[in-house]
Protein backbone atom coordinates (compact mmCIF):
# COMPACT_ATOMS: atom_id res chain seq x y z
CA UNK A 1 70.44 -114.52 93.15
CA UNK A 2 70.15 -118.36 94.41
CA UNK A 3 71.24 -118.54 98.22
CA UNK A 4 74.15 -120.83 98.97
CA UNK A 5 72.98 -124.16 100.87
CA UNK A 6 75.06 -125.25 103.88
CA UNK A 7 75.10 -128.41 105.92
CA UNK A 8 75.92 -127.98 109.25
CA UNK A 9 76.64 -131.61 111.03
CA UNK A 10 75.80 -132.51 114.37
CA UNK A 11 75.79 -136.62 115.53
CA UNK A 12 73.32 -136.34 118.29
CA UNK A 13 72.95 -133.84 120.96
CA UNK A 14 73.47 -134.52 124.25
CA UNK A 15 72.62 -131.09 125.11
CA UNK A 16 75.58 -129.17 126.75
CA UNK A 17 77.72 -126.60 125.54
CA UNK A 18 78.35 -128.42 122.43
CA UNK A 19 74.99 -128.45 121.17
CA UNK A 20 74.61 -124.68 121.87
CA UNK A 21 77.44 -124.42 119.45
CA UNK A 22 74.99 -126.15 117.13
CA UNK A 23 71.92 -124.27 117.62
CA UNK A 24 73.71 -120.51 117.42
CA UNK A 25 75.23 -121.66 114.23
CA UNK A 26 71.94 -122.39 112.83
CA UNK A 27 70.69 -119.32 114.16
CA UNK A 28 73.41 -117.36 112.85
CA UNK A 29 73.48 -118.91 109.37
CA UNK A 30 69.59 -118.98 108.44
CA UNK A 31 68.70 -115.61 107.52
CA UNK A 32 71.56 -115.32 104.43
CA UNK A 33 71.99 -119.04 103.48
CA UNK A 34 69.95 -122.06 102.88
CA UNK A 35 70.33 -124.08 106.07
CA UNK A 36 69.99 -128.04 106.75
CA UNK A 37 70.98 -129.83 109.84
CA UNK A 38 72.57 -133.33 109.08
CA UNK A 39 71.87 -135.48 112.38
CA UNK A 40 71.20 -138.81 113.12
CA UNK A 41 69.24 -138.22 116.45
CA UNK A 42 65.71 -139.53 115.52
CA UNK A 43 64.51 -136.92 118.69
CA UNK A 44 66.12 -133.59 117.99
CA UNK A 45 63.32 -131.15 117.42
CA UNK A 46 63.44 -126.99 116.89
CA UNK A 47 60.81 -126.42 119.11
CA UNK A 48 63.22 -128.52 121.83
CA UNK A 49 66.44 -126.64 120.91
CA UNK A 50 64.70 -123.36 121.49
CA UNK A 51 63.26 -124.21 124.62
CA UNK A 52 66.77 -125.37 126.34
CA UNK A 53 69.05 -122.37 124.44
CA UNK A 54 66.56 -120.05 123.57
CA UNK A 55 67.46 -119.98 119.81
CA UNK A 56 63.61 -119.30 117.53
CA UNK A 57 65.11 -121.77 115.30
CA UNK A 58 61.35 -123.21 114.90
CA UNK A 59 60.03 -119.95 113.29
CA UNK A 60 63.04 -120.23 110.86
CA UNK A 61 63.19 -122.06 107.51
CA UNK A 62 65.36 -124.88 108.81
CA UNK A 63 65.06 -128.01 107.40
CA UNK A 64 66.13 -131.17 109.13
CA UNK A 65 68.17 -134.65 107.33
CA UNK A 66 67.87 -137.28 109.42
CA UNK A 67 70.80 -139.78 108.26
CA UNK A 68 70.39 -143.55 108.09
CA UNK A 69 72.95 -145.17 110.41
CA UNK A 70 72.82 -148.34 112.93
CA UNK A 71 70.50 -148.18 115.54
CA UNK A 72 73.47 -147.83 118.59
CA UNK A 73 74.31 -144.43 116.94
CA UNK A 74 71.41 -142.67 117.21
CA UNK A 75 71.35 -141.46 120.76
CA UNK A 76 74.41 -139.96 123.07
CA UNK A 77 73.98 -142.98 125.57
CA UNK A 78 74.86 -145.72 123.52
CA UNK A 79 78.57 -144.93 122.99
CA UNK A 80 80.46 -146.08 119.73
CA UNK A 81 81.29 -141.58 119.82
CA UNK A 82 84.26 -142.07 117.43
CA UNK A 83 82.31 -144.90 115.59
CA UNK A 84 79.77 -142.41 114.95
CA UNK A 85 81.72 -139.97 113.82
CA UNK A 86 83.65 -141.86 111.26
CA UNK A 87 79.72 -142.92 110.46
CA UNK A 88 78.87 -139.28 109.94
CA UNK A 89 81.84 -138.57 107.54
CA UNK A 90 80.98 -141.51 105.71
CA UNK A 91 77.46 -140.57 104.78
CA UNK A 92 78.01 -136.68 104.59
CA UNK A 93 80.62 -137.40 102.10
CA UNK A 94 77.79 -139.06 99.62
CA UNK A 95 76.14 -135.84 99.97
CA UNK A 96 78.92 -133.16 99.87
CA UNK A 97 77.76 -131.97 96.01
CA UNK A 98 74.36 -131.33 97.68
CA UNK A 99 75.74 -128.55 99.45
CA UNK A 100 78.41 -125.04 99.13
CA UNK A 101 79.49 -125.21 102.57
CA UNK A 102 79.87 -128.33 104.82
CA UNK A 103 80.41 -127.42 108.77
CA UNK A 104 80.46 -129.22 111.24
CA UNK A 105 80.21 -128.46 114.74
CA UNK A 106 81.38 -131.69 116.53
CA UNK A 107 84.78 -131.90 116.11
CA UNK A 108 86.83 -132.88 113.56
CA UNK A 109 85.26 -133.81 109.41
CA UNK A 110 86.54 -134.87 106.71
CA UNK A 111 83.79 -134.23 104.64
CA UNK A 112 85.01 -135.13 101.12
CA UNK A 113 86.00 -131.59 100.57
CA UNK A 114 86.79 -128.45 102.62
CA UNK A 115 84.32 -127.10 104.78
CA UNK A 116 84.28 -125.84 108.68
CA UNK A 117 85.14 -127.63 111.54
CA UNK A 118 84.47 -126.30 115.14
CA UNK A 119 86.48 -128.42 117.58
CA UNK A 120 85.67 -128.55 121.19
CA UNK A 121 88.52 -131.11 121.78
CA UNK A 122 90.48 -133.04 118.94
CA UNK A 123 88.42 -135.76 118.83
CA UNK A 124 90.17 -138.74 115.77
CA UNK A 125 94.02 -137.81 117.52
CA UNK A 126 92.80 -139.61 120.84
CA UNK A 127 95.02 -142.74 120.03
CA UNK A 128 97.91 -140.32 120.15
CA UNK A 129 96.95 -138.78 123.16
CA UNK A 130 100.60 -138.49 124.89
CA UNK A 131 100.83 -135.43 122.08
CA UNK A 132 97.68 -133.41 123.83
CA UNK A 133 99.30 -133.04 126.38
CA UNK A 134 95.46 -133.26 128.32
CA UNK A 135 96.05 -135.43 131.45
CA UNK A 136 92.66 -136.02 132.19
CA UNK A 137 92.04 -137.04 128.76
CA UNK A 138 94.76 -139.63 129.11
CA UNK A 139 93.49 -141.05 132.53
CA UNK A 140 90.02 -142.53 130.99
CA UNK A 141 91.18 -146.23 130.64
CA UNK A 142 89.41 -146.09 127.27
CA UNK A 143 91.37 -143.61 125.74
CA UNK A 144 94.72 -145.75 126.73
CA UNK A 145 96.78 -147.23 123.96
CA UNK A 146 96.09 -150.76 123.43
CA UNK A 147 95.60 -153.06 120.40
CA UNK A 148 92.24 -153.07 120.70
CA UNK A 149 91.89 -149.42 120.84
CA UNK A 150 94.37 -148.95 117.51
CA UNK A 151 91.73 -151.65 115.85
CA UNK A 152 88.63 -149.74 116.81
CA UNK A 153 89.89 -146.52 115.79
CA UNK A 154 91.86 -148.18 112.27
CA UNK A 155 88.13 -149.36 111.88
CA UNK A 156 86.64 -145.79 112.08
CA UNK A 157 89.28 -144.48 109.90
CA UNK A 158 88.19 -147.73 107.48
CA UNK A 159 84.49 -146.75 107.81
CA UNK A 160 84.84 -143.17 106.88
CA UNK A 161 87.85 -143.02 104.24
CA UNK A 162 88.76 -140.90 106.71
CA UNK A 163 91.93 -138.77 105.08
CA UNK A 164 93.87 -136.27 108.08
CA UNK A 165 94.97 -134.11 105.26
CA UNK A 166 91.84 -133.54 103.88
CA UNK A 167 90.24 -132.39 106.91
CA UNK A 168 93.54 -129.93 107.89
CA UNK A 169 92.35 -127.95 104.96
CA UNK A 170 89.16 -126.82 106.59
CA UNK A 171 88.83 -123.77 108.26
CA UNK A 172 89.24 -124.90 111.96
CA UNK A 173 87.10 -123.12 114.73
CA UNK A 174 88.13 -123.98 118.42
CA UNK A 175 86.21 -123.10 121.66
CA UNK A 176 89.13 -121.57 123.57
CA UNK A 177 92.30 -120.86 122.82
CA UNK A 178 93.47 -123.72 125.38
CA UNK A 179 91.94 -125.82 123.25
CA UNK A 180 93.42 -123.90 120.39
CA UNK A 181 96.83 -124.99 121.56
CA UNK A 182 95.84 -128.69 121.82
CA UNK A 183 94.79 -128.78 118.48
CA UNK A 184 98.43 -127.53 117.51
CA UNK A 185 99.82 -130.06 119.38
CA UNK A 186 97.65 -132.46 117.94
CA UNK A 187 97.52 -131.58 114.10
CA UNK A 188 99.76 -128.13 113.82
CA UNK A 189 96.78 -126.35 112.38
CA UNK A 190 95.90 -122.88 112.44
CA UNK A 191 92.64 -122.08 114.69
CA UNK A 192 90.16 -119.26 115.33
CA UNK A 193 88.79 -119.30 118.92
CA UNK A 194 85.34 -118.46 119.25
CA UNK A 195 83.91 -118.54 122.29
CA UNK A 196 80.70 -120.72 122.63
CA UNK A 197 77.34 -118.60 122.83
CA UNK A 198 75.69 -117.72 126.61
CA UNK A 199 72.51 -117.28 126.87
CA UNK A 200 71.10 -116.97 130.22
CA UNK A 201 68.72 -114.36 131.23
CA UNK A 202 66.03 -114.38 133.69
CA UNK A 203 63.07 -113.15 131.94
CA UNK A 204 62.04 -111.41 135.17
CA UNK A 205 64.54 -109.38 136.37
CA UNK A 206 62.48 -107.67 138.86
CA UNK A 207 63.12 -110.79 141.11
CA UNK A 208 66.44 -110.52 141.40
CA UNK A 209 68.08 -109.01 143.70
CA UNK A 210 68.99 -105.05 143.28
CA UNK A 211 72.61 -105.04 144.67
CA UNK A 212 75.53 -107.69 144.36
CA UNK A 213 75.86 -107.45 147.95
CA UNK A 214 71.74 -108.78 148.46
CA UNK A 215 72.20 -111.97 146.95
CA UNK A 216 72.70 -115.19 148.51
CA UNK A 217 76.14 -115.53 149.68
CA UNK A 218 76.64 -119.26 148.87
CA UNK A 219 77.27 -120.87 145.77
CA UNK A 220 76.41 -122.87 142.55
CA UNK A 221 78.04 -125.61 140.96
CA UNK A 222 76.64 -126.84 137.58
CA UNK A 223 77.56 -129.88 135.30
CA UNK A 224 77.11 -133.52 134.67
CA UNK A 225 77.41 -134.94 137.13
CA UNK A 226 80.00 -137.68 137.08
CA UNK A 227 83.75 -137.74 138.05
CA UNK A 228 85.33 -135.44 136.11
CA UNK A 229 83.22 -132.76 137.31
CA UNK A 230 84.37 -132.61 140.86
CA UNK A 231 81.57 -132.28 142.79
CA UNK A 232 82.51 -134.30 145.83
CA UNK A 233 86.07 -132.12 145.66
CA UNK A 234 83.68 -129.17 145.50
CA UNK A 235 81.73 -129.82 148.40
CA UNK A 236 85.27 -131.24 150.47
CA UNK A 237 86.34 -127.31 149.63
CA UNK A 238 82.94 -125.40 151.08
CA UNK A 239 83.22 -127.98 154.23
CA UNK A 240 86.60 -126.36 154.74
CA UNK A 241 85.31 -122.75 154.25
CA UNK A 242 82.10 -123.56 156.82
CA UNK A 243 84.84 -124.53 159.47
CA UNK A 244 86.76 -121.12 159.39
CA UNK A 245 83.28 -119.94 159.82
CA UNK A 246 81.73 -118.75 157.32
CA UNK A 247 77.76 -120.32 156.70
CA UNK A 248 77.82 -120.92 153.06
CA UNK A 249 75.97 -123.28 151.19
CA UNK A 250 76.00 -125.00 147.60
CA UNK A 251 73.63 -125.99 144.71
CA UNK A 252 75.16 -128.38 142.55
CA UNK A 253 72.95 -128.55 139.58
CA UNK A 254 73.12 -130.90 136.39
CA UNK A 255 72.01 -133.91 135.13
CA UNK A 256 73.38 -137.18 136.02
CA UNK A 257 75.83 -138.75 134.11
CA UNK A 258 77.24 -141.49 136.33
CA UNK A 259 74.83 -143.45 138.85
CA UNK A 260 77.48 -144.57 141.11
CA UNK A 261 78.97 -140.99 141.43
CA UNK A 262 75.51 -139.32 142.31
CA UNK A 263 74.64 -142.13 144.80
CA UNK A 264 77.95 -140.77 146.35
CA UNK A 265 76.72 -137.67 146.14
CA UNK A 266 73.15 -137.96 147.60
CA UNK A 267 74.83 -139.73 150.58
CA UNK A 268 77.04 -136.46 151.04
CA UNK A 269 74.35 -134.63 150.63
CA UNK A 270 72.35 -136.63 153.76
CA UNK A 271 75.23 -135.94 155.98
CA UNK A 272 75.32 -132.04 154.96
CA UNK A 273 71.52 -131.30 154.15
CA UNK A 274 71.48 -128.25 156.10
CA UNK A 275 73.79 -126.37 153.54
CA UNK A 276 74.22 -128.89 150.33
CA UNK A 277 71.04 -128.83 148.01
CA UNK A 278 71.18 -130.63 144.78
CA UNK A 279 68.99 -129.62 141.65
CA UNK A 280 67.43 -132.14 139.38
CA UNK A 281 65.11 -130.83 136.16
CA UNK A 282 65.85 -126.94 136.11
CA UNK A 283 64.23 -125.13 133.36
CA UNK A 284 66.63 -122.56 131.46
CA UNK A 285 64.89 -119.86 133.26
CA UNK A 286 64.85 -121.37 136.74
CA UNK A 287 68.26 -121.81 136.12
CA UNK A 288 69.17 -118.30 135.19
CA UNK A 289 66.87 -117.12 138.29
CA UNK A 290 68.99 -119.37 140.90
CA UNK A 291 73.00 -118.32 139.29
CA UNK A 292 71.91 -114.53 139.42
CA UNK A 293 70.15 -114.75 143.34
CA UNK A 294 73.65 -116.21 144.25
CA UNK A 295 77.02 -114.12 144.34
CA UNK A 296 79.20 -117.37 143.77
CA UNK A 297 80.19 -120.04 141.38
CA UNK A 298 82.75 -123.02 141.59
CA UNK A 299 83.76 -125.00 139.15
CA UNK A 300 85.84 -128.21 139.75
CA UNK A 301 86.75 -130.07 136.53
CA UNK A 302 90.45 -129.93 135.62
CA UNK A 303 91.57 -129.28 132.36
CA UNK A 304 87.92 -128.14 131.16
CA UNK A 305 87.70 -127.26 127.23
CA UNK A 306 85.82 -124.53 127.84
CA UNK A 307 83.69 -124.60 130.78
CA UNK A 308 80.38 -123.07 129.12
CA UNK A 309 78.72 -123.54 132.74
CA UNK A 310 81.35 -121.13 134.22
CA UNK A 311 80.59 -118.42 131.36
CA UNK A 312 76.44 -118.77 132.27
CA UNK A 313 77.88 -117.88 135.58
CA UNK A 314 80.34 -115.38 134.94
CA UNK A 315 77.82 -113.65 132.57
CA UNK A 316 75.12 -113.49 135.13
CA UNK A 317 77.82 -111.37 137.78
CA UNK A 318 78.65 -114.81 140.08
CA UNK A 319 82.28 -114.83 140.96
CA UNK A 320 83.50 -117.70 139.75
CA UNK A 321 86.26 -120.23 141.55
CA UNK A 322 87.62 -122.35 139.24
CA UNK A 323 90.94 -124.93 138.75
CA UNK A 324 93.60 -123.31 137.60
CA UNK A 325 93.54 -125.68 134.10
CA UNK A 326 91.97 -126.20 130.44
CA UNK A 327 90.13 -123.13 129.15
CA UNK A 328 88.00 -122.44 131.55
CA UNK A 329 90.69 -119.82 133.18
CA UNK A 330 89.66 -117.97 130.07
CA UNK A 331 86.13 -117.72 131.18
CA UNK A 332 86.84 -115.93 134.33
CA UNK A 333 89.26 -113.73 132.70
CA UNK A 334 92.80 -115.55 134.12
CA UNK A 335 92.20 -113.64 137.68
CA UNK A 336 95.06 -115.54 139.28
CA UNK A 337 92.24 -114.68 142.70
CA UNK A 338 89.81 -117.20 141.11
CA UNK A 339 92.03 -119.48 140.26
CA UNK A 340 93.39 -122.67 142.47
CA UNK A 341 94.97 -126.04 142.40
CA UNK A 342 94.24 -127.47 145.65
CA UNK A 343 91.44 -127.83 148.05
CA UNK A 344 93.49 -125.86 150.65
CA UNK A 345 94.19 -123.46 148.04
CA UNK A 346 90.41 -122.90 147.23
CA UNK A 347 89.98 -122.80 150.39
CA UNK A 348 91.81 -119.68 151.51
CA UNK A 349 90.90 -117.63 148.31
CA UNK A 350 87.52 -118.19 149.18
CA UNK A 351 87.15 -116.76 152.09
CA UNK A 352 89.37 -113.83 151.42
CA UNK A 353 87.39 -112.82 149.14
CA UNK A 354 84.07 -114.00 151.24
CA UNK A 355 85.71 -111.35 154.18
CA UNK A 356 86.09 -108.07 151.72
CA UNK A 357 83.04 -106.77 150.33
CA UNK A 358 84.83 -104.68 148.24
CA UNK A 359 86.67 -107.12 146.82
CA UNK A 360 83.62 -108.64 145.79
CA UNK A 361 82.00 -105.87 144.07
CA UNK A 362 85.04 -105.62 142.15
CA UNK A 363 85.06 -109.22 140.85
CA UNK A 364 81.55 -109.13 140.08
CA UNK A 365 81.67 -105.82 138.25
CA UNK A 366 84.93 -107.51 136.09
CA UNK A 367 82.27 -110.79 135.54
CA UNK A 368 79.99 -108.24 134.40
CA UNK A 369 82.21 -107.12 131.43
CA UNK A 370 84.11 -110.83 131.25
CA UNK A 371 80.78 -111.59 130.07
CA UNK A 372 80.19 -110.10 127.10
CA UNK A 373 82.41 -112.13 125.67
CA UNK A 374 80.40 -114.78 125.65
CA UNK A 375 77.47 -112.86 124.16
CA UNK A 376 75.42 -114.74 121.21
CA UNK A 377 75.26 -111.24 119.01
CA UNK A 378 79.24 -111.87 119.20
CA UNK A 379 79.09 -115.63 118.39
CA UNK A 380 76.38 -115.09 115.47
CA UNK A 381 78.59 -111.93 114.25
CA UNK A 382 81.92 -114.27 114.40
CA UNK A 383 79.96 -117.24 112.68
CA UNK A 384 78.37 -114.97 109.66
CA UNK A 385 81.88 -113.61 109.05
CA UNK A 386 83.32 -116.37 108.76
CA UNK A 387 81.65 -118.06 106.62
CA UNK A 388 80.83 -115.51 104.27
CA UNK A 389 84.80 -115.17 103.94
CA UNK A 390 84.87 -118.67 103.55
């Protein structure tokens, strides 16, 4: 019997939680179906996708399409994102008899027919943005009505034939069910939530510590870092627990996303460098080695889709601290303890928690099982269900 072909459709990867999404999908697809990714990113290799999410895609028998498209569409950096989108859905269309299933995992597609969509955030409804109800979304002067913003998206739409009702008929997947709702809001589609894939092990356990209560008691932040992400809030919050006390100290680790912010940041870190590292160039495995020597994680974003640097965290036994916002409360399991919406608030969970061991080993134990949620034998199971059903 001839195996069904499927596309799945990724832009370019800019290597975060969304492009995990990507690479488990392939993963989870290859053995029963004939699998292509669609992409324009000239750089995207296998090889590099199993190094940073420790997929084996390159011992699978995965082709790859590179698509023709302008040359400021080809990498993350250049911007044009809904531009490149509508791009996508233009040339994936010309190719939609070439495959039985179409899915993409960026966001919304209308592919010419219906197919899969994962959506990490609804991506085309941006102009209406007063109906996501997503405050942070709305705060990016970019994503602000104006006439030239209703131009450049009535372009995309232009570019792409791009028809809403077609692409409410796919089958939509959504990485939280936060997210879930804003899609409602947004289209009032039906959505499956399936958490984004986790996969962060230290290969050698034996250097880890034995016992919760052995690690490191400070903490680790992870993300791009730029604005959104909070650091500087972060490390305004751990200043504030170090003065009732308590000697903890913070790795912020991510790439950087926003020069101005990190030259901020490196200046903060000058005037704390006794107790504020930050980590540039982390392999997956040196990251994995630092989040499980340390019994604490903070996350700072508001309004986070998912937060898949909380789950790494969470999965790995940290006790987590996050803004009470987006669908990252999911990750740590809505403990109304982890959860805060001030600095001062943060503050005095903290170190309540920091003063009861007890309490810890509880929260860490309930990270323990919060994390298999998050497990990739649970994404890949999800993924090959529904798609076979589909």
């Amino acid at each position: 019997m001839q195996r069904k072909r499927v596309g799945i459709v990724h832009p370019v990867f800019g290597w975060g939680g969304t492009e995990a999404v990507c690479a488990w999908t392939l993963m989870s697809l290859c053995d029963s179906f004939d699998t292509e990714l669609l992409t324009f990113d000239r750089n995207i290799t296998f090889e590099k996708m199993d190094r940073f999410y420790g997929t084996k895609l390159s011992k699978q028998n995965i082709k790859i399409k590179l698509l023709r498209a302008p040359e400021p569409f080809h990498s993350m950096e250049s911007g044009y994102h809904l531009l490149r989108q509508h791009y996508i859905m233009k040339e994936v269309k010309k190719l939609k008899d070439d495959y039985d299933i179409l899915f993409s995992t960026y966001n919304e597609m209308d592919f010419g027919v219906r197919g899969i969509q994962y959506i990490h955030f609804p991506y085309i409804a941006s102009f209406e943005h007063e109906r996501l109800k997503e405050a942070t979304f709305a705060e990016v002067w970019y994503h602000k009505p104006s006439p030239i913003r209703w131009w450049y998206e009535k372009l995309g739409c232009i570019l792409s034939s791009y028809n809403p009702s077609r692409m409410k008929q796919n089958v939509t997947l959504v990485n939280s069910n936060w997210t879930g709702k804003i899609v409602w809001d947004a289209y009032e589609i039906d959505t499956i939530t399936v958490y984004p894939p986790v996969n962060v092990e230290p290969k050698n356990t034996t250097l880890q510590p034995p016992n919760f209560l052995h690690r490191d008691a400070g903490f680790v932040a992870i993300g791009r870092i730029e604005p959104t992400k909070r650091f500087i809030e972060i490390v305004k919050i751990l200043s504030g627990v170090r003065v009732r006390g308590y000697d903890v100290h913070l790795h912020i680790v991510g790439k950087v996303g926003d020069h101005k912010y990190f030259k901020k940041l490196k200046e903060l870190q000058r005037e704390n460098y006794s107790w504020l590292f930050i980590e540039d160039g982390l392999t997956r495995e040196d990251l994995a080695r630092l989040i499980s020597s340390h019994r604490f994680g903070i996350h700072g974003k508001i309004n986070e889709h998912f937060g898949i640097a909380v789950a790494e965290m969470v999965k790995l036994g940290c006790v987590v601290f996050v803004h009470n916002s987006g669908g990252q409360i999911e990750a740590v399991g809505g403990d109304e303890r982890l959860m805060y919406t001030s600095e001062g608030e943060a503050v005095e969970k903290i170190v309540k928690i920091i003063h009861d061991a007890s309490l810890q080993m509880e929260l860490h134990e309930n990270a323990l099982k919060q994390g298999t949620l998050f497990s990739v034998e649970n994404y890949m199971n999800s993924i090959k269900r529904i798609v076979e059903d589909f």
